[in-house]
N, C-alpha and C. Protein backbone atom coordinates (compact mmCIF):
# COMPACT_ATOMS: atom_id res chain seq x y z
N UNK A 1 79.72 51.04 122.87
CA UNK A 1 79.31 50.08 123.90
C UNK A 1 80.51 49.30 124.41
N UNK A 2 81.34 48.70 123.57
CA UNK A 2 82.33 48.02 123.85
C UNK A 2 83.82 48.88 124.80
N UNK A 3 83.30 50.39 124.07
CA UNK A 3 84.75 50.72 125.73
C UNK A 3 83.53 51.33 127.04
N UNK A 4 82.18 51.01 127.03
CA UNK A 4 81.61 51.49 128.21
C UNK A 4 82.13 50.32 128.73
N UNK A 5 81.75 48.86 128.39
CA UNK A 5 82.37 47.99 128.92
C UNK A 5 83.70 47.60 129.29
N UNK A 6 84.48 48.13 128.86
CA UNK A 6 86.39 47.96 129.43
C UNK A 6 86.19 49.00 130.78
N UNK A 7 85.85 50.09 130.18
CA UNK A 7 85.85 50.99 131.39
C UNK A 7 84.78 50.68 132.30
N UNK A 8 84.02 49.77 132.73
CA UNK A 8 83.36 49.78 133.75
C UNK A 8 84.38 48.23 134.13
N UNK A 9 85.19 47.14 133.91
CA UNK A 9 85.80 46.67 133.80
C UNK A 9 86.69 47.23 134.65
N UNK A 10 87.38 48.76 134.16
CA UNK A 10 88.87 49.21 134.35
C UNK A 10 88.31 50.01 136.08
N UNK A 11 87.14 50.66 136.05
CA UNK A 11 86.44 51.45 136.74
C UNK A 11 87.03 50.28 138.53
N UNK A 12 86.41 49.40 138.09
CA UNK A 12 86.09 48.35 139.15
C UNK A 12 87.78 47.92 139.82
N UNK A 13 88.29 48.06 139.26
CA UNK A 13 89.91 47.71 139.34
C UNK A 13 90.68 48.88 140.37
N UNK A 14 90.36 50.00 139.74
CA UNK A 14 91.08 51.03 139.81
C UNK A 14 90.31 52.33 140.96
N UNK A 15 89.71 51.45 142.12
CA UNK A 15 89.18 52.11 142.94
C UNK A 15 90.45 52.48 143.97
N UNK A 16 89.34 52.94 145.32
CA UNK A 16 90.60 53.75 146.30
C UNK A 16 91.19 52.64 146.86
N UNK A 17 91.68 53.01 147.60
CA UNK A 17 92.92 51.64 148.29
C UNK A 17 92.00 51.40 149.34
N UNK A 18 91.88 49.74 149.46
CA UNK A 18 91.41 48.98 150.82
C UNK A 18 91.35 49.69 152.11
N UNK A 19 90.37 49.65 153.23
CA UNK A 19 90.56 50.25 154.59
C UNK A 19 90.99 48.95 155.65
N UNK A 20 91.85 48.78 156.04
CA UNK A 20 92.51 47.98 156.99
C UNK A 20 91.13 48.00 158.59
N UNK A 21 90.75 47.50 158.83
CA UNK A 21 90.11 47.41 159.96
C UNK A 21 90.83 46.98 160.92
N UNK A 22 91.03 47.78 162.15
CA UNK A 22 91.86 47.22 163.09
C UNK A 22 91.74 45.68 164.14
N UNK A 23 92.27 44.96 164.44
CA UNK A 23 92.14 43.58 165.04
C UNK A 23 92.58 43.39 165.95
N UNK A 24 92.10 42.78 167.01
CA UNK A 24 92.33 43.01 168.58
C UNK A 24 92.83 41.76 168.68
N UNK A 25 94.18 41.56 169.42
CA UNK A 25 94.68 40.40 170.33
C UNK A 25 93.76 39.41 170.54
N UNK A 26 93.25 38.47 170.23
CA UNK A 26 92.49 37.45 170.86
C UNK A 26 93.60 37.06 172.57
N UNK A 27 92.44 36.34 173.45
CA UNK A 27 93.23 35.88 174.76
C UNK A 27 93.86 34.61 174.59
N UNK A 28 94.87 34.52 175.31
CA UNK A 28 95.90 33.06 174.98
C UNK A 28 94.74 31.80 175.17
N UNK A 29 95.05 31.27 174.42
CA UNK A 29 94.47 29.66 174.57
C UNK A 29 95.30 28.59 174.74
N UNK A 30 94.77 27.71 175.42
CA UNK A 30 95.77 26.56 176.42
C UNK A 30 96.39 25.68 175.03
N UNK A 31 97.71 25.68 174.91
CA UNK A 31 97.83 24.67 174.03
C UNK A 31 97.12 23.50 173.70
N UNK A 32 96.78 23.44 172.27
CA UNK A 32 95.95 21.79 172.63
C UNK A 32 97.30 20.95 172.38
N UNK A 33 96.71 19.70 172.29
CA UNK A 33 97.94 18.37 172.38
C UNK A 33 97.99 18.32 170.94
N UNK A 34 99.91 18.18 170.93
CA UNK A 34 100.35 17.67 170.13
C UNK A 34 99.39 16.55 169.05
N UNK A 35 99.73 16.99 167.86
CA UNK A 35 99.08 15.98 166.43
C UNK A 35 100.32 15.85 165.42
N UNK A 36 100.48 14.71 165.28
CA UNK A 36 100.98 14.12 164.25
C UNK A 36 100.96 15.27 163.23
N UNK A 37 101.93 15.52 162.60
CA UNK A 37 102.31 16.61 161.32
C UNK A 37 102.12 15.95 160.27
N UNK A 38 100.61 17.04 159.71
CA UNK A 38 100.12 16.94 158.52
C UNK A 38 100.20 16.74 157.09
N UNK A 39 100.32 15.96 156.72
CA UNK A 39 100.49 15.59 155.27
C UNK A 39 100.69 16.48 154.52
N UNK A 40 101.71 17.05 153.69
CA UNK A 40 101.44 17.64 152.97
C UNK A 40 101.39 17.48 151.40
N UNK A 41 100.28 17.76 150.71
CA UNK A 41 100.43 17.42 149.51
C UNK A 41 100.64 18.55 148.44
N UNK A 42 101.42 18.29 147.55
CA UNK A 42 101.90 18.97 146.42
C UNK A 42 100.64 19.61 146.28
N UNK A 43 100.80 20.74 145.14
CA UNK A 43 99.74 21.39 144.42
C UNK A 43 99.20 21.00 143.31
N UNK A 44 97.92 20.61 142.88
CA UNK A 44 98.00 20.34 141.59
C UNK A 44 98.49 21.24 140.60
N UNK A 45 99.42 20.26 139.60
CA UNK A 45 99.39 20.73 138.41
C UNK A 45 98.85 21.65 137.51
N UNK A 46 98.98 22.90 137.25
CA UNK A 46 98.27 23.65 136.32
C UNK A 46 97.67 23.09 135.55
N UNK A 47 96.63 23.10 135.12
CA UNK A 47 96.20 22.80 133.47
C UNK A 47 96.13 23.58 132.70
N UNK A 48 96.67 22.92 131.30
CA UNK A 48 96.85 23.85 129.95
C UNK A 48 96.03 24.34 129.06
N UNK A 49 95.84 25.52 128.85
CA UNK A 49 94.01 25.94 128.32
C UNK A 49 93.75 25.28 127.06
N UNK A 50 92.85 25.34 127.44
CA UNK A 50 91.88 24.95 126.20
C UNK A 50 92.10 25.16 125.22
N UNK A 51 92.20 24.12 123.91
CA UNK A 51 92.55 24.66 122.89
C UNK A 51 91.07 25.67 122.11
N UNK A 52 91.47 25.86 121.56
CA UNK A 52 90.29 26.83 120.73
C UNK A 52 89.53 26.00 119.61
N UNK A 53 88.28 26.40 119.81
CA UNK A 53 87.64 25.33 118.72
C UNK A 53 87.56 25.38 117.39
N UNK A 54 87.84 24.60 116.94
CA UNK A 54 88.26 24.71 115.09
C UNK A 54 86.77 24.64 114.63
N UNK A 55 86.71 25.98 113.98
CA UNK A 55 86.01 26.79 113.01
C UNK A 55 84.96 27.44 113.93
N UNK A 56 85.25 27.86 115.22
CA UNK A 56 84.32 28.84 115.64
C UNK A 56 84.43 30.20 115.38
N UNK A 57 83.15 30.63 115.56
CA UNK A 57 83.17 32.33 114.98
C UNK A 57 82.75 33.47 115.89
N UNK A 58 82.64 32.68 117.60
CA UNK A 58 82.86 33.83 118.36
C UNK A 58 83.58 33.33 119.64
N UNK A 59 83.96 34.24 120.35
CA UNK A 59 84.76 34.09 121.82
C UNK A 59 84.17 34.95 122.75
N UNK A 60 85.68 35.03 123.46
CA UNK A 60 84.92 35.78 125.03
C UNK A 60 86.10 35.85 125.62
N UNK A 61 86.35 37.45 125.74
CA UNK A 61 87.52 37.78 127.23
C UNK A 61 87.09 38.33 128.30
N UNK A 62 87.47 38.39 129.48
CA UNK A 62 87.41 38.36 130.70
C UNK A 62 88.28 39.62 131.19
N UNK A 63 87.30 40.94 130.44
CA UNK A 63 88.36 42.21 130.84
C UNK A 63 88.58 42.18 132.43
N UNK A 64 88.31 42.07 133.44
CA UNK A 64 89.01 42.18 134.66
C UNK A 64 89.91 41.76 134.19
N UNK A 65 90.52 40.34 133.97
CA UNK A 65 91.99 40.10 134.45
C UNK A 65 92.46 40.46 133.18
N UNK A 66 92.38 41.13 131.90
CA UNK A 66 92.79 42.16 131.02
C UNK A 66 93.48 42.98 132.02
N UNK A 67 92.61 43.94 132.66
CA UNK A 67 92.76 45.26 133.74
C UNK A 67 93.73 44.53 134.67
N UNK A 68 93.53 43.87 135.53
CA UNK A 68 94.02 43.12 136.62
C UNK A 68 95.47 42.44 136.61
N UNK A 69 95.53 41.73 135.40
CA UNK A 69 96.82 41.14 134.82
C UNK A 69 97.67 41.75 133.42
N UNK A 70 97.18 42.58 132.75
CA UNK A 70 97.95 43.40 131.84
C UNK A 70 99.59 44.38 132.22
N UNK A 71 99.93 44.43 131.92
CA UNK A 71 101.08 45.49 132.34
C UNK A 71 100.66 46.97 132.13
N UNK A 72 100.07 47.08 131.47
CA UNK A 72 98.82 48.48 131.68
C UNK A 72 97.72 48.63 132.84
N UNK A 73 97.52 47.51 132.90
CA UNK A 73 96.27 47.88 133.70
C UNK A 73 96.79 48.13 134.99
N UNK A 74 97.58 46.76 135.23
CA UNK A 74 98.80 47.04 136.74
C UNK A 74 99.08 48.44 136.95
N UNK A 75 100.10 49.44 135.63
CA UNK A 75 100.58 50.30 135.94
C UNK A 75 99.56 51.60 136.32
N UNK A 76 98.00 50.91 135.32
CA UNK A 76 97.32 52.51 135.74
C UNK A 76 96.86 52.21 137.24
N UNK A 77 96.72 50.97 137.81
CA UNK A 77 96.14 50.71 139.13
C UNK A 77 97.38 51.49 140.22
N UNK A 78 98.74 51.15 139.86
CA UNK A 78 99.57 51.72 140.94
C UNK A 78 99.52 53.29 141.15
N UNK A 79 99.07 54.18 139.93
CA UNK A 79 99.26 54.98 139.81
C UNK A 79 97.82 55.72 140.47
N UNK A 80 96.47 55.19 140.26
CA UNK A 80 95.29 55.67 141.20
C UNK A 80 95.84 55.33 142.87
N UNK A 81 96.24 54.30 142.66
CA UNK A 81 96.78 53.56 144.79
C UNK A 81 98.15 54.98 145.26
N UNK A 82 98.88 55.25 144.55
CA UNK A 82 99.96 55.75 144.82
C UNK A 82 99.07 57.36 145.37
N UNK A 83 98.18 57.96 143.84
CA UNK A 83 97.58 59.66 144.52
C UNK A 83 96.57 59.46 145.49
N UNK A 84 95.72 58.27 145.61
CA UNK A 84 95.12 57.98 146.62
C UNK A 84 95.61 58.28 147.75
N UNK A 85 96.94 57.42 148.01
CA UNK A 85 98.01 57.14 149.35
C UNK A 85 97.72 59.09 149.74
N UNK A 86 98.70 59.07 148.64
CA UNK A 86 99.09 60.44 148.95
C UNK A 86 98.01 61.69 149.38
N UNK A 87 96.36 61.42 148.95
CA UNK A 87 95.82 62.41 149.85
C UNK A 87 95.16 62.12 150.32
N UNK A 88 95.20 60.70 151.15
CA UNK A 88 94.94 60.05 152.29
C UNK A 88 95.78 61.17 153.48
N UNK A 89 96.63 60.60 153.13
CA UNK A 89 98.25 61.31 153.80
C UNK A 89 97.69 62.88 154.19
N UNK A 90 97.84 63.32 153.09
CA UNK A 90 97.14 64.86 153.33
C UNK A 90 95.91 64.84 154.26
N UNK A 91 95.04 64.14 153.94
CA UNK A 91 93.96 64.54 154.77
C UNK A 91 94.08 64.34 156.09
N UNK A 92 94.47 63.47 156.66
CA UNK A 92 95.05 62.64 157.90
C UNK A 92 95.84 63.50 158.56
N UNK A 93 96.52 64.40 157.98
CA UNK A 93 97.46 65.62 158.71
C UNK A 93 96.46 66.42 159.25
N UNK A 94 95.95 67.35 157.71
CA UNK A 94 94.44 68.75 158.19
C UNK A 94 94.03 68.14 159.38
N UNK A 95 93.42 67.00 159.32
CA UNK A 95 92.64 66.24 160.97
C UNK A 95 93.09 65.91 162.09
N UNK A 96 94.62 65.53 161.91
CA UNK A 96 95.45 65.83 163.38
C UNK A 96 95.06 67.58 163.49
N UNK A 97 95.81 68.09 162.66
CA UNK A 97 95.94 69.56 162.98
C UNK A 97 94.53 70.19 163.47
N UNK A 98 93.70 70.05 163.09
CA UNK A 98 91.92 70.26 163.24
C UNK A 98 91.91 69.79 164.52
N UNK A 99 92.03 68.34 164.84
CA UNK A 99 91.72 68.19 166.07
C UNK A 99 92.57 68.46 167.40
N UNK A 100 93.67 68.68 167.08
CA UNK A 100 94.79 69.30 167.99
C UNK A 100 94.28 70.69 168.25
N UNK A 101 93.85 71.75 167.89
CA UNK A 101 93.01 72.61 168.24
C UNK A 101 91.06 72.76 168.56
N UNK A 102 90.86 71.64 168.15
CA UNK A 102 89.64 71.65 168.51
C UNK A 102 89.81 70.84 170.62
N UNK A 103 90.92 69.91 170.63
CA UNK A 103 91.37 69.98 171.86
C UNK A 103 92.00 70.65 172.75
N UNK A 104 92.49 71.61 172.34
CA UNK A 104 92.94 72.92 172.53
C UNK A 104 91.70 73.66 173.47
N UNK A 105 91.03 74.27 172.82
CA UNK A 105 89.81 74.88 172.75
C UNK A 105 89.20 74.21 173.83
N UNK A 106 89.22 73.25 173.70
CA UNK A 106 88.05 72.34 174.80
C UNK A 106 88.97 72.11 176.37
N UNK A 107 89.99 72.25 176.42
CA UNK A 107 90.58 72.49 176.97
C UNK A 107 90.81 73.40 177.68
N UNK A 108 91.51 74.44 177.30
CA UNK A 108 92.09 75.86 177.55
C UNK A 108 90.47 76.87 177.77
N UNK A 109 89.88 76.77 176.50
CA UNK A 109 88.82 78.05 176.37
C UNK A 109 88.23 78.70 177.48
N UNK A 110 88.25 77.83 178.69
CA UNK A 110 87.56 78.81 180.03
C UNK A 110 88.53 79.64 180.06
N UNK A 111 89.45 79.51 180.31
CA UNK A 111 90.92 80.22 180.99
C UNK A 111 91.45 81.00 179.76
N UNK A 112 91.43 81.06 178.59
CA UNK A 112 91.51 81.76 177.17
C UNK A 112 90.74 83.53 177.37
N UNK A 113 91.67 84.48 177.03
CA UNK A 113 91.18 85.78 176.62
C UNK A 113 89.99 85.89 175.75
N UNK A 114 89.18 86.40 175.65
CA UNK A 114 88.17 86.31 174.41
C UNK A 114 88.61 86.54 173.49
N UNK A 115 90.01 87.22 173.13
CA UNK A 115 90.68 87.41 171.93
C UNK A 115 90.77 86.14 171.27
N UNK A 116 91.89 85.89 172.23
CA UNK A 116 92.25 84.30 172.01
C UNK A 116 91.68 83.41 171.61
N UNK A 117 90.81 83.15 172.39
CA UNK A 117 89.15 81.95 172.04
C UNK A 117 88.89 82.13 170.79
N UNK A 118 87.99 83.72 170.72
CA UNK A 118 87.68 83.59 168.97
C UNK A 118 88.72 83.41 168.03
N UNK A 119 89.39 84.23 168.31
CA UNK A 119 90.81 83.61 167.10
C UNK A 119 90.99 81.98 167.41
N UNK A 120 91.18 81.38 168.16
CA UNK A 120 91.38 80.22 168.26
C UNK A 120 89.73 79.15 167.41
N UNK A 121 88.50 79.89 167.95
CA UNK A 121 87.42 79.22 167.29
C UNK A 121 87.21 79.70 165.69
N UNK A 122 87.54 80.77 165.30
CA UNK A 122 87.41 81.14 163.76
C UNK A 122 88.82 80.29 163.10
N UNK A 123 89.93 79.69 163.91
CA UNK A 123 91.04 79.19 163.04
C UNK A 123 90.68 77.16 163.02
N UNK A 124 89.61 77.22 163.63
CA UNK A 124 88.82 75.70 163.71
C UNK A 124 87.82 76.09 162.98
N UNK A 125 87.36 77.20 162.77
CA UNK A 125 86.12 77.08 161.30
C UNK A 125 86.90 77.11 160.11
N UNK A 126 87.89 77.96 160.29
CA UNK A 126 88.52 77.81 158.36
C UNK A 126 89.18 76.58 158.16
N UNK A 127 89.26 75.62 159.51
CA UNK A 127 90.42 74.40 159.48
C UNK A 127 89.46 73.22 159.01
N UNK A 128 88.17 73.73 158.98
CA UNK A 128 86.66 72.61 159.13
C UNK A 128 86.62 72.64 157.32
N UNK A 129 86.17 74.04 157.21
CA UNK A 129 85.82 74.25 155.75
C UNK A 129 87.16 73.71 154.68
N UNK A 130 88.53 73.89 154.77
CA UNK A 130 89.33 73.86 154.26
C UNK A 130 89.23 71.83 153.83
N UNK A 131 89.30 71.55 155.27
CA UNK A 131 89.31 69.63 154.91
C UNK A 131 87.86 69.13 154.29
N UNK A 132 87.04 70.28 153.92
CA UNK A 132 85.73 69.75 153.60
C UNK A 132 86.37 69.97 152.01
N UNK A 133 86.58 70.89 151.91
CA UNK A 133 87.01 71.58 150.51
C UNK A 133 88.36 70.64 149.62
N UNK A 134 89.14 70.69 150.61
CA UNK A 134 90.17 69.31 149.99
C UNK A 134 90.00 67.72 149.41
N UNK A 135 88.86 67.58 150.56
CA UNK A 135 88.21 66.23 150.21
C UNK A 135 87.38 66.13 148.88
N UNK A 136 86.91 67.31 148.86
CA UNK A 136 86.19 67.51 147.42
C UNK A 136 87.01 67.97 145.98
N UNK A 137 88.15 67.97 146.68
CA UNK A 137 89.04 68.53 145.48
C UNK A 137 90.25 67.24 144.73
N UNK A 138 90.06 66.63 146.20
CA UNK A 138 90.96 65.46 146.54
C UNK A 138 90.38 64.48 145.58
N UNK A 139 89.08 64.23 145.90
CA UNK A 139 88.03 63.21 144.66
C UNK A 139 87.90 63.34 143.48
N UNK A 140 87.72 65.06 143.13
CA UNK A 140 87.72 65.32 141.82
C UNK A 140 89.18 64.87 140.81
N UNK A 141 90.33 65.06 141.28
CA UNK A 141 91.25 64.81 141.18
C UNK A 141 91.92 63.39 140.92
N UNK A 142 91.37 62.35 141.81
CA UNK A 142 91.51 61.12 141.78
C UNK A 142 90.08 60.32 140.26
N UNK A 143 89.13 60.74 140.66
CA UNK A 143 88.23 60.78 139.53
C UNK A 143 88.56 61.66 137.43
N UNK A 144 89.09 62.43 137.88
CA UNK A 144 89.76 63.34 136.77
C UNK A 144 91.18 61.92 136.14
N UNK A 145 92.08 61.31 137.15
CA UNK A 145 93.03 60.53 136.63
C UNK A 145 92.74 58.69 136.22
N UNK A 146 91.74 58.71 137.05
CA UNK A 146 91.12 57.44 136.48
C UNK A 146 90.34 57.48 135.19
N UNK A 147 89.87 58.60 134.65
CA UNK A 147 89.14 58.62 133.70
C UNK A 147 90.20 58.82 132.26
N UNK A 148 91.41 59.72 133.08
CA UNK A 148 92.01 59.41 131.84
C UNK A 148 92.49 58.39 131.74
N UNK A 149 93.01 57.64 132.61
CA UNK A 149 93.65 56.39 132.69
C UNK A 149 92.70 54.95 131.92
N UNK A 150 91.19 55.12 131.95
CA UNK A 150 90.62 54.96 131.38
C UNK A 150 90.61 54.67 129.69
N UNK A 151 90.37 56.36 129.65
CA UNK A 151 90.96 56.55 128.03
C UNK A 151 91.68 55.78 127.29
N UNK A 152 93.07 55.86 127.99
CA UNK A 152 94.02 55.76 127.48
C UNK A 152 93.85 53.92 127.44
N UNK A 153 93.74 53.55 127.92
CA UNK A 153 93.56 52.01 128.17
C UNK A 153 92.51 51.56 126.88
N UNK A 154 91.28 52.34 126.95
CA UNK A 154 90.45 51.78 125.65
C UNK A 154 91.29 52.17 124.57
N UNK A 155 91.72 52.56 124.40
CA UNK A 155 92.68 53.02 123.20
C UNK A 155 93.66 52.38 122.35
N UNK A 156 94.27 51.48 123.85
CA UNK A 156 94.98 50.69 123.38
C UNK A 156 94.66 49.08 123.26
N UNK A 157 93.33 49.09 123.87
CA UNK A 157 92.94 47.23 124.29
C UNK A 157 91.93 47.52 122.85
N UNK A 158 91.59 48.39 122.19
CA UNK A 158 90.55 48.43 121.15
C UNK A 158 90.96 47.41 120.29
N UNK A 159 91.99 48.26 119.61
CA UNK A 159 92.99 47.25 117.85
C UNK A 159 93.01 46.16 118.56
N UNK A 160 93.83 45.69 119.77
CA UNK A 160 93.93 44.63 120.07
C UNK A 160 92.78 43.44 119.69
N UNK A 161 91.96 43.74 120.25
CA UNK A 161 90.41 43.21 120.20
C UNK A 161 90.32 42.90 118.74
N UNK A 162 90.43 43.77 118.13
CA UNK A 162 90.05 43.73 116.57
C UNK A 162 90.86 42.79 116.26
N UNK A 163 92.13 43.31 116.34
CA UNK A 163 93.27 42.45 115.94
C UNK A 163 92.75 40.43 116.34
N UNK A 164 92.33 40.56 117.40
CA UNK A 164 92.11 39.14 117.56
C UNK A 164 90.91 38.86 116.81
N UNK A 165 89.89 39.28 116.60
CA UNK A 165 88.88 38.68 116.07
C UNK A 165 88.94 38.37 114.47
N UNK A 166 89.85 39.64 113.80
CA UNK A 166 90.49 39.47 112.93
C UNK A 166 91.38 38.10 112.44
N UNK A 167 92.09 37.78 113.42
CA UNK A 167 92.78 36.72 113.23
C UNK A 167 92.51 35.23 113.31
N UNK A 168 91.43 35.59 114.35
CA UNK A 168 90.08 34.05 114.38
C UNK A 168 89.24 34.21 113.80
N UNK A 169 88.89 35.09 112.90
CA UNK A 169 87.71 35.11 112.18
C UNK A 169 86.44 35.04 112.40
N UNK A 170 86.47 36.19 113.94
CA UNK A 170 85.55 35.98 114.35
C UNK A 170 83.99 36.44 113.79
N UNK A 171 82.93 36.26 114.18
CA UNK A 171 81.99 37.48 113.90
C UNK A 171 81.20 38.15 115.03
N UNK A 172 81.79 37.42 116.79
CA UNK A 172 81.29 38.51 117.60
C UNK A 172 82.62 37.78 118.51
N UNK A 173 83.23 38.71 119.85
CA UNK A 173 83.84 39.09 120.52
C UNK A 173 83.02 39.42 121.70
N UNK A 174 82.31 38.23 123.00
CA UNK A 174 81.98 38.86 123.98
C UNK A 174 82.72 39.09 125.26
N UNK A 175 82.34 40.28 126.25
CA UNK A 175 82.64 40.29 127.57
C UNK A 175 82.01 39.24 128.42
N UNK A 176 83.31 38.63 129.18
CA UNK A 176 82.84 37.62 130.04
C UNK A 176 81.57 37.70 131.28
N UNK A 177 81.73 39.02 131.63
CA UNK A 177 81.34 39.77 132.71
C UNK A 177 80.09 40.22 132.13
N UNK A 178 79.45 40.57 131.02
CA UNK A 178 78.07 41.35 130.75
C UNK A 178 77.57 40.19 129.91
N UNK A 179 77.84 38.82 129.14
CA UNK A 179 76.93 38.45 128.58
C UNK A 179 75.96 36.94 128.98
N UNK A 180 76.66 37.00 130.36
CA UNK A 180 75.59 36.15 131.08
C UNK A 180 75.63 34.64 130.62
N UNK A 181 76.57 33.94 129.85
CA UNK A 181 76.45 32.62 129.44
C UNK A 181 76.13 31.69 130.57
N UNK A 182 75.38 30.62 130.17
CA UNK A 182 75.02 29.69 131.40
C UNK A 182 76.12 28.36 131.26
N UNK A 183 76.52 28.45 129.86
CA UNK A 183 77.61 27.64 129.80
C UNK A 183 78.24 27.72 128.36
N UNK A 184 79.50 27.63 128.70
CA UNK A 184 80.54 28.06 127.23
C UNK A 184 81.94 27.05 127.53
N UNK A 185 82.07 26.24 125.98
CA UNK A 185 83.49 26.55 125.61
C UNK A 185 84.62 26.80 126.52
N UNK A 186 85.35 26.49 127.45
CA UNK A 186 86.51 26.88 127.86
C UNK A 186 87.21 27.57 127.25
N UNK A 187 87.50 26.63 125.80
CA UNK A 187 88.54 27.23 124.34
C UNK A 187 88.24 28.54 124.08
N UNK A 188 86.63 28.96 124.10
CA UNK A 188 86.24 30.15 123.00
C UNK A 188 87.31 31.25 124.26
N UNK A 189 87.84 31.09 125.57
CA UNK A 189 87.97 32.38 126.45
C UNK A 189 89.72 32.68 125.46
N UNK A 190 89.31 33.80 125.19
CA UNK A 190 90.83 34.72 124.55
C UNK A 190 91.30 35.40 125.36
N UNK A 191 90.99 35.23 126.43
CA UNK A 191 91.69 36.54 127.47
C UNK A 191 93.32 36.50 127.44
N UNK A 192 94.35 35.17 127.63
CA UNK A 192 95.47 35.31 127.79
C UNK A 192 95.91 35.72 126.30
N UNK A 193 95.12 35.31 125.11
CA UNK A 193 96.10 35.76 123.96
C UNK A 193 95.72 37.59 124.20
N UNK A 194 94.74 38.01 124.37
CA UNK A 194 94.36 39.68 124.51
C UNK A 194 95.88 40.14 125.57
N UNK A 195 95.62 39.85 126.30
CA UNK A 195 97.05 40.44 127.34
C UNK A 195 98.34 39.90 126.76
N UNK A 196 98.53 38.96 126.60
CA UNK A 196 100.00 39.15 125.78
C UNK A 196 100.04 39.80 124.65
N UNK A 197 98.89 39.82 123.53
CA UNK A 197 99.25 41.39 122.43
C UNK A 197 99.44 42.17 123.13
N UNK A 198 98.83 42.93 124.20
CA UNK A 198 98.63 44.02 124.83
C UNK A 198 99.80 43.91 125.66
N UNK A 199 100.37 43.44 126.13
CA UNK A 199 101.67 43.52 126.45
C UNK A 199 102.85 43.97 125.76
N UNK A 200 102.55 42.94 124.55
CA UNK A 200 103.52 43.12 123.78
C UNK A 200 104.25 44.42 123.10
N UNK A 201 103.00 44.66 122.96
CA UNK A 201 102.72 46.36 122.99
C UNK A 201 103.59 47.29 123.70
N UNK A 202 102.87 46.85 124.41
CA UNK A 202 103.31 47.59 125.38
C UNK A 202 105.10 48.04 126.07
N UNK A 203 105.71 46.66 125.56
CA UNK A 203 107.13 46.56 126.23
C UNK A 203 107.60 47.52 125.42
N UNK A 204 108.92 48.61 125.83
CA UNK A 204 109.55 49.51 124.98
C UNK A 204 110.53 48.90 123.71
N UNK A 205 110.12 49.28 123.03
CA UNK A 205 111.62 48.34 121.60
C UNK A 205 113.01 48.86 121.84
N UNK A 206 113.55 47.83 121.91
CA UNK A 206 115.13 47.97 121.90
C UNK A 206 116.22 49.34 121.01
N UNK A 207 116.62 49.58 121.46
CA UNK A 207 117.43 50.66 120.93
C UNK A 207 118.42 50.20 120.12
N UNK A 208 118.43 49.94 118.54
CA UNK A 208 119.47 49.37 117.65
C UNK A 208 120.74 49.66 118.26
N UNK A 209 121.66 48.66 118.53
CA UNK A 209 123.13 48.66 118.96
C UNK A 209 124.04 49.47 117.50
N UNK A 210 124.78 50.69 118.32
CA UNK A 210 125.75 51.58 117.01
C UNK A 210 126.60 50.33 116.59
């Protein structure tokens, strides 16, 4: 139960890349009049978490920003955004190329040999089936690396977990995200100590100086 939950966590993170919607020029608007320049005020101050409550026996991390803010989770996210990009890219070509002959065709085809035409309309059916077929190969593919990416992630946020509850003595460890509290503790949230083990981890060890 506990890595269905990371991975639906990691799942949510590690989708396709954003679609940009395009945005139109708004029309000029008449300057309004000059105003006095706005105050600006500092930012508040961070505040320093919560300490943890002496002698409690359960907590709560907040796997998104586990996934979200980890140095793992970052790296498996660049790595779904990066093959994404890339058969975005691909597909976006097949569909120039597809539609550069499907304008072709619509074009030319009165004035086209019948040779021509059909060869020209059978090289727009295999150009149809082919980007249908990529797209489906394209998903499987992107789905196939998130899942391992997945894996590999419960694998390593598991001990961690343990490791902490172990060390607070806990006797339960919940997800922030599935157990619905109506109100908790600030202190009980372990999420930043979970990502810095898991970091820690993570960084490569130094190579002893000869």
């Amino acid at each position: 139960m506990r890595g269905l939950v990371i991975a639906a966590s990691l799942a949510l993170l590690l989708s396709g890349a954003p679609v940009f919607a395009q945005t139109q020029t708004p029309p000029a608007q008449p300057k309004p009049a000059q105003q006095p320049p706005a105050q600006i005020m500092p930012p508040p101050a961070p505040q320093p978490p919560a300490p943890f409550p002496q002698g409690a026996k359960i907590g709560f991390v907040n796997f998104q920003r586990v996934v979200g803010e980890s140095a793992d989770g970052k790296a498996s996210s660049a790595k779904i955004q990066a093959l994404n990009k890339k058969k975005q890219d691909e597909g976006t070509q097949k569909a120039q190329q597809l539609k550069a002959n499907q304008d072709k065709l619509q074009a030319s085809g009165g004035v086209m040999s019948d040779a021509a035409r059909t060869q020209l309309e059978k090289e727009i059916e295999r150009q149809q089936v082919e980007a249908q077929r990529f797209q489906q190969d394209a998903q499987a593919e992107l789905n196939e690396l998130q899942q391992e990416l997945q894996a590999d992630f419960i694998k390593k946020v598991t001990p961690i977990l343990q490791q902490v509850a172990t060390e607070r003595g806990l006797y339960a460890l919940f997800n922030a995200q599935e157990a619905g509290f109506a109100w908790v503790d600030p202190g009980l949230d372990l999420t930043n100590e979970v990502i810095k083990k898991l970091d820690a981890v993570a960084k490569p060890t130094a190579s002893p100086k000869p």
